[in-house]
N, C-alpha and C. Protein backbone atom coordinates (compact mmCIF):
# COMPACT_ATOMS: atom_id res chain seq x y z
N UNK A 1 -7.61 4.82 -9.64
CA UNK A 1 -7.31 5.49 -8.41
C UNK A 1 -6.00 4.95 -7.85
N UNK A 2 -5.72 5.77 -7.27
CA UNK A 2 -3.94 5.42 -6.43
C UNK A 2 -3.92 5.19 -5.01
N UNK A 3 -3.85 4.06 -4.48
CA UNK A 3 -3.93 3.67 -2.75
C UNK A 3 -2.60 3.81 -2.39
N UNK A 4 -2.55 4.28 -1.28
CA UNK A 4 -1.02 4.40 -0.24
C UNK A 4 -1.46 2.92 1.08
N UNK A 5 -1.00 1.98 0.88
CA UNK A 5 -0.74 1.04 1.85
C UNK A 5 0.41 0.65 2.43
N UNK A 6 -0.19 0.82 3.82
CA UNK A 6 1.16 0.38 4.88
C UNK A 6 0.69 -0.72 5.13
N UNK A 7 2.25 -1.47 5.88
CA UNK A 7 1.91 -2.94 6.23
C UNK A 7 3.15 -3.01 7.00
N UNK A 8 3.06 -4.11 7.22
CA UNK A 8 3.97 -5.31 7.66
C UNK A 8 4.71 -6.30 6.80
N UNK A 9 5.72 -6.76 6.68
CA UNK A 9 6.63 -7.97 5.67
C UNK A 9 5.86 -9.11 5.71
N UNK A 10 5.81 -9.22 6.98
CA UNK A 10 5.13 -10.56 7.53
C UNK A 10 3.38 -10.24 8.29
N UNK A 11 2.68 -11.24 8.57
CA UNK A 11 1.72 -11.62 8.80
C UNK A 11 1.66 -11.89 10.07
N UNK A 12 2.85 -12.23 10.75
CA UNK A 12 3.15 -13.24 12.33
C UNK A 12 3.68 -11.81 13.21
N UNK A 13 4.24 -10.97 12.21
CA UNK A 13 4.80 -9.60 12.79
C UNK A 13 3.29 -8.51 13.01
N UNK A 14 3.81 -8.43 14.66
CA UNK A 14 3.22 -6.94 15.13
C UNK A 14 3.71 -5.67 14.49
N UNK A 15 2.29 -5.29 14.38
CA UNK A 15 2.34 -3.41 14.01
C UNK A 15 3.06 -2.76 15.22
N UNK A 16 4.66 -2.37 14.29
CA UNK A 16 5.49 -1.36 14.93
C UNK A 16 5.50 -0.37 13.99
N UNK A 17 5.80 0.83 13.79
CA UNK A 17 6.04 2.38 13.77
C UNK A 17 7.36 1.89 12.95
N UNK A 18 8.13 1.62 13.34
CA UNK A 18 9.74 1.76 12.86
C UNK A 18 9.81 0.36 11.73
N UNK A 19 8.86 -0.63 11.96
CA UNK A 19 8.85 -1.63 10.72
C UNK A 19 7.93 -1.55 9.76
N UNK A 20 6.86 -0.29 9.74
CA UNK A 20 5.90 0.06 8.83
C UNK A 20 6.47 0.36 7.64
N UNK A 21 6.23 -0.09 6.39
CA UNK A 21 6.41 -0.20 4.93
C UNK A 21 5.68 0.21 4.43
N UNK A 22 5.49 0.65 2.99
CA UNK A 22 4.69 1.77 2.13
C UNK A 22 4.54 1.16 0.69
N UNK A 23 3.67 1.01 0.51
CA UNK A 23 3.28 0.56 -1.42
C UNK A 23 2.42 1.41 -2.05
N UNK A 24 2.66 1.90 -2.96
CA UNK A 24 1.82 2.57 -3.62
C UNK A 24 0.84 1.72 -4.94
N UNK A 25 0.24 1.43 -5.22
CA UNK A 25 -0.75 0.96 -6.18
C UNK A 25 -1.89 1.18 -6.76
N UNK A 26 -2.14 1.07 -8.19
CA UNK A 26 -3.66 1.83 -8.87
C UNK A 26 -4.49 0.80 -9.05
N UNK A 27 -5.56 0.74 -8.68
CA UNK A 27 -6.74 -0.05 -8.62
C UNK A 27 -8.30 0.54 -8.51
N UNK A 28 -9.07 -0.17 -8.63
CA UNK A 28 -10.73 0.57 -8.54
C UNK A 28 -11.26 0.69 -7.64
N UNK A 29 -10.83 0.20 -6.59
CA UNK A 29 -11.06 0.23 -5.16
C UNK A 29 -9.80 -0.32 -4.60
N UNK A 30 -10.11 0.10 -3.23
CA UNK A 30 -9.71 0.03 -1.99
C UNK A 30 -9.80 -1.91 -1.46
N UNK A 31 -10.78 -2.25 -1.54
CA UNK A 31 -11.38 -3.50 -1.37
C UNK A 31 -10.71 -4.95 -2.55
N UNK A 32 -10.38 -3.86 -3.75
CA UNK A 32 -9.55 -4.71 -4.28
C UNK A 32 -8.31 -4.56 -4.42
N UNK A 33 -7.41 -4.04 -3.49
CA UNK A 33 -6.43 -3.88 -3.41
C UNK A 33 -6.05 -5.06 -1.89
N UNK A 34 -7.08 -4.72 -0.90
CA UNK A 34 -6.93 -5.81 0.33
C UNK A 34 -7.10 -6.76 -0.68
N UNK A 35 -7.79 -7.55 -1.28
CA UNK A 35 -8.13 -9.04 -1.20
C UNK A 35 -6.77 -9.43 -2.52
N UNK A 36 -6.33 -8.36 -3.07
CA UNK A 36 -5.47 -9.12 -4.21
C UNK A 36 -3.52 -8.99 -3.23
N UNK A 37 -3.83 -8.01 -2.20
CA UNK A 37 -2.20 -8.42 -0.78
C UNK A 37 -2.91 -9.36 -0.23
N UNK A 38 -3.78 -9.88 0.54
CA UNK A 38 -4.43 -10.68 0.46
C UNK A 38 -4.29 -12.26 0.21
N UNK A 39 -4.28 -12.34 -0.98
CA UNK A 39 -4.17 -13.57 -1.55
C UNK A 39 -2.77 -13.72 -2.35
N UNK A 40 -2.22 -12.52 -2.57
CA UNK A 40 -0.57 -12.64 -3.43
C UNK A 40 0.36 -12.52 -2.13
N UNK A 41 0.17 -11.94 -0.59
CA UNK A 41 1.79 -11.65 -0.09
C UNK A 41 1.12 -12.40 1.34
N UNK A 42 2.30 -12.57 2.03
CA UNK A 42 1.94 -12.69 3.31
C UNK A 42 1.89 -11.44 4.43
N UNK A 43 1.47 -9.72 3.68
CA UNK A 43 1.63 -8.66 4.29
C UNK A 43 0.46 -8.54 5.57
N UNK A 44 1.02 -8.04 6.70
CA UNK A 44 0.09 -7.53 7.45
C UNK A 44 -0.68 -5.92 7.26
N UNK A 45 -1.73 -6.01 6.41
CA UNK A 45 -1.60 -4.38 6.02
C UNK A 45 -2.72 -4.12 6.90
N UNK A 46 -1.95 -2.77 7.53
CA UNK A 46 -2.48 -1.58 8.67
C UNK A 46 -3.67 -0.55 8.12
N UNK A 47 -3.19 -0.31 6.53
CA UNK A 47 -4.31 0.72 6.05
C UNK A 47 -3.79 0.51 4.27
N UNK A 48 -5.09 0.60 4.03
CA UNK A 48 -5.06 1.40 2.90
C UNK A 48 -5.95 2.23 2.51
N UNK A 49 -5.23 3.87 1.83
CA UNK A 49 -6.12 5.25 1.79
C UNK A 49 -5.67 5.33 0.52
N UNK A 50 -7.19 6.05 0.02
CA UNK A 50 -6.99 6.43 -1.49
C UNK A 50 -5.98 7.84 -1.70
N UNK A 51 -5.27 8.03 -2.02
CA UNK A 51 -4.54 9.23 -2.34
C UNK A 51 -5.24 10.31 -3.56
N UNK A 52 -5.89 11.48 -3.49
CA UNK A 52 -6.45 12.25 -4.26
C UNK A 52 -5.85 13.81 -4.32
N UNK A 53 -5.96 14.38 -5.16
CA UNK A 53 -5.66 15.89 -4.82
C UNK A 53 -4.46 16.75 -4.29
N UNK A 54 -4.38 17.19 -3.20
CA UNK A 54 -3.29 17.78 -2.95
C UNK A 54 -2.75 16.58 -2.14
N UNK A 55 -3.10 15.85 -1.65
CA UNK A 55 -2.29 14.38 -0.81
C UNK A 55 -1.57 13.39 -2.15
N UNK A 56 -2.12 13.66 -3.32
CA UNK A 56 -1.57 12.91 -4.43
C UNK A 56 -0.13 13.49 -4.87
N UNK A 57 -0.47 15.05 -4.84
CA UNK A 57 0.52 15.50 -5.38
C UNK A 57 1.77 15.47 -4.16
N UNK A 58 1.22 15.65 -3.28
CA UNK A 58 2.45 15.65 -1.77
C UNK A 58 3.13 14.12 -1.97
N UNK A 59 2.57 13.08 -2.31
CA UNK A 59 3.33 11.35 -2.64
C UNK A 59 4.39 11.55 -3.42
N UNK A 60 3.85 12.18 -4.33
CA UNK A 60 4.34 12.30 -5.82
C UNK A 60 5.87 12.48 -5.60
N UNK A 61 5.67 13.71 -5.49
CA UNK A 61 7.38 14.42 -4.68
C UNK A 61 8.34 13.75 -3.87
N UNK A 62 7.68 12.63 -3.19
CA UNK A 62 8.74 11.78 -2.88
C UNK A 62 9.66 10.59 -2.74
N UNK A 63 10.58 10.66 -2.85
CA UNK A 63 11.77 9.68 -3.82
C UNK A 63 11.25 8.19 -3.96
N UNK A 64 10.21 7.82 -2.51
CA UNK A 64 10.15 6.62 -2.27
C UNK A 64 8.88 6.13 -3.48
N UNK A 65 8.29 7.36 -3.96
CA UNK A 65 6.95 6.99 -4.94
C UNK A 65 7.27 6.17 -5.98
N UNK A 66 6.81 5.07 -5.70
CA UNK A 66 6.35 4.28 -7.39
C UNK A 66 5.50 3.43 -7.22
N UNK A 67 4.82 3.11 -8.29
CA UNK A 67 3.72 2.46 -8.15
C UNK A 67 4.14 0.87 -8.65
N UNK A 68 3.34 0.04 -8.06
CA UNK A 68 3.48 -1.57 -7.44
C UNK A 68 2.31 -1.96 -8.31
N UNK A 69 2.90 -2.73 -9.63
CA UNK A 69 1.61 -3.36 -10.11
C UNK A 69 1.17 -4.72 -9.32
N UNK A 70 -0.18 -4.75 -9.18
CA UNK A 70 -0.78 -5.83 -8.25
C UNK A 70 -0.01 -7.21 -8.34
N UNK A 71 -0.39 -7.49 -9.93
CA UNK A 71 -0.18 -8.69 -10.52
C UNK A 71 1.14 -8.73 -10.41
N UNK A 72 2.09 -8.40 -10.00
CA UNK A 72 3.97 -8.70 -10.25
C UNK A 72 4.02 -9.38 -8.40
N UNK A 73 2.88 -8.87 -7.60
CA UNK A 73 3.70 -9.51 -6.36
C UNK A 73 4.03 -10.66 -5.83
C-alpha cells in the first residue's frame, strides 16, 4: 500500500500550513510507517492516509510524487 504523510522537519516545530512537507511511502500499514518516522527522523508527522484509487492516481500526476524507501531515512 502507498501512504501520503505530512509532517514537520523538526519535532520542536509547530504545525504550520506553509511548513507542511509531503512523503510518499509503501508499506503494510499505516502503523508501520508512524513507528519506522518514528524511530529513523526527528519528523513531526500531522497524518498519514493510505492513498487508493482515484486519490492514487490524482498523486501520481504530480511532479512532487516519488516514493521514500523507509529504510534510506
Amino acid at each position: 500500500m502507498i501512504y501520503k504523510v505530512l509532517y514537520q522537519p523538526t519535532s520542536i516545530q509547530n504545525p504550520r500550513r506553509e511548513t507542511t512537507e509531503t512523503l510518499y511511502t509503501q508499506a503494510d500499514s499505516a502503523i508501520e510507517v508512524r513507528a519506522a518516522l518514528e524511530n529513523q527522523t526527528d519528523y513531526n508527522v500531522e497524518s498519514v492516509e493510505e492513498l487508493t484509487g482515484n486519490y492514487l492516481e490524482y498523486e501520481r500526476k504530480s511532479p512532487n510524487f516519488k516514493i521514500t524507501d523507509l529504510t534510506e531515512l
